[in-house]
C-alpha atoms as a PDB file:
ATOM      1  CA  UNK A   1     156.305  85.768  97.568  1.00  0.00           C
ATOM      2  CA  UNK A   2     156.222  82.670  95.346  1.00  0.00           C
ATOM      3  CA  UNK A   3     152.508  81.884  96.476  1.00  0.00           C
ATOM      4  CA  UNK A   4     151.395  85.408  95.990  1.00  0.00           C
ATOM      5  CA  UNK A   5     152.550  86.071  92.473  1.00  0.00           C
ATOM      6  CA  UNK A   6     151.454  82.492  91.174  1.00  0.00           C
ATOM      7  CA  UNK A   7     147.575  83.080  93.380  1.00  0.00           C
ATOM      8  CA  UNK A   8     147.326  86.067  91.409  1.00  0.00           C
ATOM      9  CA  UNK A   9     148.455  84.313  88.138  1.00  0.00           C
ATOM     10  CA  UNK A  10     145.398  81.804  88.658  1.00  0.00           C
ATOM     11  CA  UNK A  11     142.863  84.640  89.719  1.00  0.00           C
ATOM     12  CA  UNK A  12     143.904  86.272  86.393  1.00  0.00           C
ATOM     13  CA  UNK A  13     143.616  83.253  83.845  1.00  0.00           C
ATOM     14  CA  UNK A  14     140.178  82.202  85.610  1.00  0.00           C
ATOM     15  CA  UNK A  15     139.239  85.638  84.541  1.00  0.00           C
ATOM     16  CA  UNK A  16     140.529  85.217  81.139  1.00  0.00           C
ATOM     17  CA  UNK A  17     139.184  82.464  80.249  1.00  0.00           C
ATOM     18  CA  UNK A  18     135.461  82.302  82.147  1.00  0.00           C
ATOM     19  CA  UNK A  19     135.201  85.768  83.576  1.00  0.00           C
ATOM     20  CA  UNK A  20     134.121  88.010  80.142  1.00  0.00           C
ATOM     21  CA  UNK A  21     131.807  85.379  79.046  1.00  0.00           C
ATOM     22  CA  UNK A  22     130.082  85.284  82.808  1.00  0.00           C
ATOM     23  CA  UNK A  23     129.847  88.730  83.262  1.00  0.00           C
ATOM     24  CA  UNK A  24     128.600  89.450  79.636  1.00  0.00           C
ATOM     25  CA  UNK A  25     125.454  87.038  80.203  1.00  0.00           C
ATOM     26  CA  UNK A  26     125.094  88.310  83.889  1.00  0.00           C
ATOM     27  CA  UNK A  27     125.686  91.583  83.129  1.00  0.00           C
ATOM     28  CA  UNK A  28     121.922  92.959  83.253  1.00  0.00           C
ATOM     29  CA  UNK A  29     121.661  91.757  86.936  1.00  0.00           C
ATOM     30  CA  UNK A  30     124.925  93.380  87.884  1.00  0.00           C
ATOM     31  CA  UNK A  31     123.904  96.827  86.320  1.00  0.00           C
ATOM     32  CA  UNK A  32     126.784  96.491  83.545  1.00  0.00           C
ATOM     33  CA  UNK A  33     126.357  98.484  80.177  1.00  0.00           C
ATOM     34  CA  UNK A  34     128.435  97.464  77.048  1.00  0.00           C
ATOM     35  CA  UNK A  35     129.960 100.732  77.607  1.00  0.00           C
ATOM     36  CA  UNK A  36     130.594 100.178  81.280  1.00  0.00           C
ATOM     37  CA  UNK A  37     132.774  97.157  80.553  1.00  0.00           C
ATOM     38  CA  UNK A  38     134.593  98.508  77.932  1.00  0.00           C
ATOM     39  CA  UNK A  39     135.194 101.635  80.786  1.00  0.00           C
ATOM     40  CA  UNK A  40     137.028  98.531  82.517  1.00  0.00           C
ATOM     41  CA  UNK A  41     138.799  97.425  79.981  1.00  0.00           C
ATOM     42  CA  UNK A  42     139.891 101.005  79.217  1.00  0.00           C
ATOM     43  CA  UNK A  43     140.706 101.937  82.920  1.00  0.00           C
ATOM     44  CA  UNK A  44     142.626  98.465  82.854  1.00  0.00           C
ATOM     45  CA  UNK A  45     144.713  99.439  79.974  1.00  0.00           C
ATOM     46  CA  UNK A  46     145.969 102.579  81.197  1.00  0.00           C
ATOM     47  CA  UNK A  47     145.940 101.977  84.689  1.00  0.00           C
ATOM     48  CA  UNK A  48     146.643  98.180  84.920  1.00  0.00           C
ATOM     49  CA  UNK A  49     149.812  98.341  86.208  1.00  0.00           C
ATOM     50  CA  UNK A  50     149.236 100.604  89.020  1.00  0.00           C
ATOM     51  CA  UNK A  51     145.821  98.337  89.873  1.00  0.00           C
ATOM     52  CA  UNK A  52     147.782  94.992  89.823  1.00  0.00           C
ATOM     53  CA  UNK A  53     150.748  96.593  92.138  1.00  0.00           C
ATOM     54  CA  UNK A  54     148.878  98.629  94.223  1.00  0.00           C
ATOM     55  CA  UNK A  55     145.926  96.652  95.004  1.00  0.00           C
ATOM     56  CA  UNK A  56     148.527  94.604  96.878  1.00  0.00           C
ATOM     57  CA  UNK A  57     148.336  96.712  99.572  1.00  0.00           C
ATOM     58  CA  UNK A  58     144.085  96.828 100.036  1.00  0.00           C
ATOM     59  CA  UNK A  59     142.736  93.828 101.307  1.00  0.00           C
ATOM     60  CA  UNK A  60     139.247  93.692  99.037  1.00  0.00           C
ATOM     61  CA  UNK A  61     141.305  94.533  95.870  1.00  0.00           C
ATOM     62  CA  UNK A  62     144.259  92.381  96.449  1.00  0.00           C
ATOM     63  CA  UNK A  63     141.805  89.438  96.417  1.00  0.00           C
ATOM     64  CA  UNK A  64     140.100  91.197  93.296  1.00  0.00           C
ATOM     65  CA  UNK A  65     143.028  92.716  91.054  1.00  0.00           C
ATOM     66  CA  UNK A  66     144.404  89.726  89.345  1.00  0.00           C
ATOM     67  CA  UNK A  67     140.302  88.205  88.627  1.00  0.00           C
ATOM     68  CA  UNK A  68     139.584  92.084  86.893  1.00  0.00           C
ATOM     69  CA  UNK A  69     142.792  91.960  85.166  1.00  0.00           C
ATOM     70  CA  UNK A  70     142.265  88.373  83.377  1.00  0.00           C
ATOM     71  CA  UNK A  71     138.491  89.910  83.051  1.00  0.00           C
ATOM     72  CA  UNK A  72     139.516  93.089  81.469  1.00  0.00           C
ATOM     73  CA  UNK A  73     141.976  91.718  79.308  1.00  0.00           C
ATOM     74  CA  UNK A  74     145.631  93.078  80.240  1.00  0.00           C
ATOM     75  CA  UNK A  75     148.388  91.979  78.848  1.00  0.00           C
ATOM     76  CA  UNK A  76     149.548  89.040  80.780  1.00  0.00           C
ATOM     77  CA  UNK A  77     153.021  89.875  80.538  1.00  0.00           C
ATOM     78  CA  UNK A  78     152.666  93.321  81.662  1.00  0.00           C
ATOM     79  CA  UNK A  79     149.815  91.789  84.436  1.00  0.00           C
ATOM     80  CA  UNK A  80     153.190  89.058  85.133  1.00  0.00           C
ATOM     81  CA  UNK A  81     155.670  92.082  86.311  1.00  0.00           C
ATOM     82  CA  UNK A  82     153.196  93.982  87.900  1.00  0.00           C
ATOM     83  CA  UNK A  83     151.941  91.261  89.880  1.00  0.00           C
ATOM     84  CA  UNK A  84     155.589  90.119  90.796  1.00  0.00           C
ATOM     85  CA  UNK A  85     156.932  93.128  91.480  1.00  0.00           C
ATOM     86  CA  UNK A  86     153.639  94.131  94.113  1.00  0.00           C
ATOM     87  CA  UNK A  87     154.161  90.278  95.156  1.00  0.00           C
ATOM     88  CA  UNK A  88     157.463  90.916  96.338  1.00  0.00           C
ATOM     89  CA  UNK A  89     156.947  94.416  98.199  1.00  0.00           C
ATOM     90  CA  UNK A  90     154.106  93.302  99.516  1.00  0.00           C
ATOM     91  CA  UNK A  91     155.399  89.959 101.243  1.00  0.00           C
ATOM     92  CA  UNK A  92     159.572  91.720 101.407  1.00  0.00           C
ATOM     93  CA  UNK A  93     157.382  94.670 103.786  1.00  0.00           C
ATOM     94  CA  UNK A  94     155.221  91.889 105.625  1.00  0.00           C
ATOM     95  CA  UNK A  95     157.622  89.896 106.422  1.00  0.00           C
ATOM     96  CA  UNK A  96     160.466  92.454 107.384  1.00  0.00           C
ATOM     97  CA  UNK A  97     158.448  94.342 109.581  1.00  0.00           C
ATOM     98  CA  UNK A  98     157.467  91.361 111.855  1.00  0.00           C
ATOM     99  CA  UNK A  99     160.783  90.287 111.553  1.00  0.00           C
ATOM    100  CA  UNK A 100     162.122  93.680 112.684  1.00  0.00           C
ATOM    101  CA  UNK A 101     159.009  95.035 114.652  1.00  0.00           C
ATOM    102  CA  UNK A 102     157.350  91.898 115.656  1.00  0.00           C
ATOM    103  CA  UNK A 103     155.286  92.577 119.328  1.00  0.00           C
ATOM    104  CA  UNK A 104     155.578  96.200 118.454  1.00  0.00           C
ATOM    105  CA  UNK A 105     153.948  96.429 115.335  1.00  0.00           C
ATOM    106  CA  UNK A 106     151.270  94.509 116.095  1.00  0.00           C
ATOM    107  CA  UNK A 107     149.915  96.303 118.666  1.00  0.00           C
ATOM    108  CA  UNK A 108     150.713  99.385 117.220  1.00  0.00           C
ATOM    109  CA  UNK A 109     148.562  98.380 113.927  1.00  0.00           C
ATOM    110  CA  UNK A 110     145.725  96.992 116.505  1.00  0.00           C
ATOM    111  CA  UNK A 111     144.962 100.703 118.020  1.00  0.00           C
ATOM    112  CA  UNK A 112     144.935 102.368 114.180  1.00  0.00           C
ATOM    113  CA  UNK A 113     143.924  99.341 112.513  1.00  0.00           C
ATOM    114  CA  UNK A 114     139.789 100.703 112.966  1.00  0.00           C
ATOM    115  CA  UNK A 115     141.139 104.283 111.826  1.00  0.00           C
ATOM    116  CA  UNK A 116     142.797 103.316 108.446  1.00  0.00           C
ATOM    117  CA  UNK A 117     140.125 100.545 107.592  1.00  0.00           C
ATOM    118  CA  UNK A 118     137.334 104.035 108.268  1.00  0.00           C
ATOM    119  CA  UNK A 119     139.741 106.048 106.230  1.00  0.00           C
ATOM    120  CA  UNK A 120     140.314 103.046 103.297  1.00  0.00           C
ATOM    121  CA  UNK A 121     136.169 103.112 103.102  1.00  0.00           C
ATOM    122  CA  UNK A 122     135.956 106.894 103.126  1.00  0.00           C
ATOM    123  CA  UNK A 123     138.508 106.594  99.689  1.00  0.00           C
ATOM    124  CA  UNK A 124     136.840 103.618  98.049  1.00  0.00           C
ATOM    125  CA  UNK A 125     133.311 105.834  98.730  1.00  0.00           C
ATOM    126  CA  UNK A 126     135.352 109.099  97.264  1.00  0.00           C
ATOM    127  CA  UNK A 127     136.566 107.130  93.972  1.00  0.00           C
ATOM    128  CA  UNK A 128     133.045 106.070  93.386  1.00  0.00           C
ATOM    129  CA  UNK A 129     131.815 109.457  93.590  1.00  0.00           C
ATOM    130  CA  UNK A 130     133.953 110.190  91.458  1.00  0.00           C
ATOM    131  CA  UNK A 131     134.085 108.045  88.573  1.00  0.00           C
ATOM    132  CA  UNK A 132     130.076 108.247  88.849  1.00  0.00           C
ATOM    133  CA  UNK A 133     130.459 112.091  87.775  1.00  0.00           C
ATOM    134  CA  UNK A 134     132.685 111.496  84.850  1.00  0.00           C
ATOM    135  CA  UNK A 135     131.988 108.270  83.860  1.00  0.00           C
ATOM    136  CA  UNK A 136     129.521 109.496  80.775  1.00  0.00           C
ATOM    137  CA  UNK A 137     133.131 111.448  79.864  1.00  0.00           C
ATOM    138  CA  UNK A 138     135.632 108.119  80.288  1.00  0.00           C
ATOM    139  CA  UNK A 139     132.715 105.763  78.394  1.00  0.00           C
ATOM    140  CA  UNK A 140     133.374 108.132  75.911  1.00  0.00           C
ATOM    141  CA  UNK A 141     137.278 108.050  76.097  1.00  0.00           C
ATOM    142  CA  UNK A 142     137.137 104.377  76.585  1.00  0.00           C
ATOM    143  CA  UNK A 143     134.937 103.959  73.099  1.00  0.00           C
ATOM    144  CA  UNK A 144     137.212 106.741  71.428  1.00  0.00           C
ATOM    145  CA  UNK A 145     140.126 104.565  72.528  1.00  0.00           C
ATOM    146  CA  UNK A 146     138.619 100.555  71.821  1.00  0.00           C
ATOM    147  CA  UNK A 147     136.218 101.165  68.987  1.00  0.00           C
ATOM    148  CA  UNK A 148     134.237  98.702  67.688  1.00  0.00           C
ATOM    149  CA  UNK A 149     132.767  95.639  69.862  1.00  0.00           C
ATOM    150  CA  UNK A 150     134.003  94.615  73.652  1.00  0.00           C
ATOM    151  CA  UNK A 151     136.765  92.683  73.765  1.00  0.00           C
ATOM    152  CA  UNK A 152     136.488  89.108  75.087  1.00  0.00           C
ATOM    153  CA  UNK A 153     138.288  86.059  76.629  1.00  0.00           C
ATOM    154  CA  UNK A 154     140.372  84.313  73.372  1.00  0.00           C
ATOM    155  CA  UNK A 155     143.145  86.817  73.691  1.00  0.00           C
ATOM    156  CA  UNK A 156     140.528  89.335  73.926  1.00  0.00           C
ATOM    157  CA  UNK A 157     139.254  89.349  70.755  1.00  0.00           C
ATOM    158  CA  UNK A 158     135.567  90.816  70.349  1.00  0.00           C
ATOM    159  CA  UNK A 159     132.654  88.669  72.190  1.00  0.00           C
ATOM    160  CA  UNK A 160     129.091  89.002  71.160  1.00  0.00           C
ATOM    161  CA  UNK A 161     126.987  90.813  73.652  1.00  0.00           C
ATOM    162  CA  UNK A 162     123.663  89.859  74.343  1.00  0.00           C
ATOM    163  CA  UNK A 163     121.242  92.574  73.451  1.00  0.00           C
ATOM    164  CA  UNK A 164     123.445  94.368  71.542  1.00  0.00           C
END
């Protein structure tokens, strides 16, 4: 539990610190609009939480949350109980369920291992599809609700984008 929640806490200050100003000069080669990273930041802000705890439980994202919460700025101390609290599930479920399960479980998770990871990529394709049709309406939200410049690493005060 210890090594998850203090992984996480390094994956979000690398993002703090080096992961605006990267993505900001990269961002033409990723495909990243002002108002596409300030979408991130917005989505982050009212939807941290659930990301940070959540993401736990997906193997890309639980590799990814912490680095896109330092990058989108959330609140470390709100990023800190999220993080623990999904830290703690997440290895209290692990590790009770081989405890209690052990020889079981595995084999059990072998045979529908191939159907959740089908179903996990059939969601992850949905939620693109999605946020592709309404992302012209959360840009919008997302500007309504951060106006002014993006946000950057120094406690997320505004960073000068190139080209803009």
């Amino acid at each position: 539990m210890i090594g998850a929640i203090v992984g996480d806490n390094a994956g979000f200050w690398i993002g703090r610190t080096i992961g605006v100003r990267w993505v900001v000069r990269h961002r033409s080669r990723l495909q990243l609009t002002i108002r596409r990273l300030k979408l991130g930041q917005y989505l982050f802000l009212r939807h941290g939480g659930k990301v940070v705890f959540f993401g736990r439980f997906v193997a890309v994202l639980r590799v990814l949350a912490a680095l896109l919460a330092g990058l989108n700025c959330m609140n470390w101390w709100r990023f800190l109980l999220f993080n623990a609290l999904g830290g703690i599930v997440w290895a209290g479920a692990y590790g009770l369920g081989a405890y209690a399960f052990g020889e079981t479980l595995t084999s059990a998770l072998s045979r529908i291992g191939l159907i959740v990871g089908v179903a996990a990529a059939i969601a992850v394709v949905a939620a693109l599809v999605i946020a592709r049709r309404f992302e012209r309406r959360l840009e919008d939200a997302a500007e309504r609700a951060l106006p002014g410049p993006l946000r950057g690493p120094e406690g997320c005060a505004p960073v000068a984008a190139e080209g803009e």
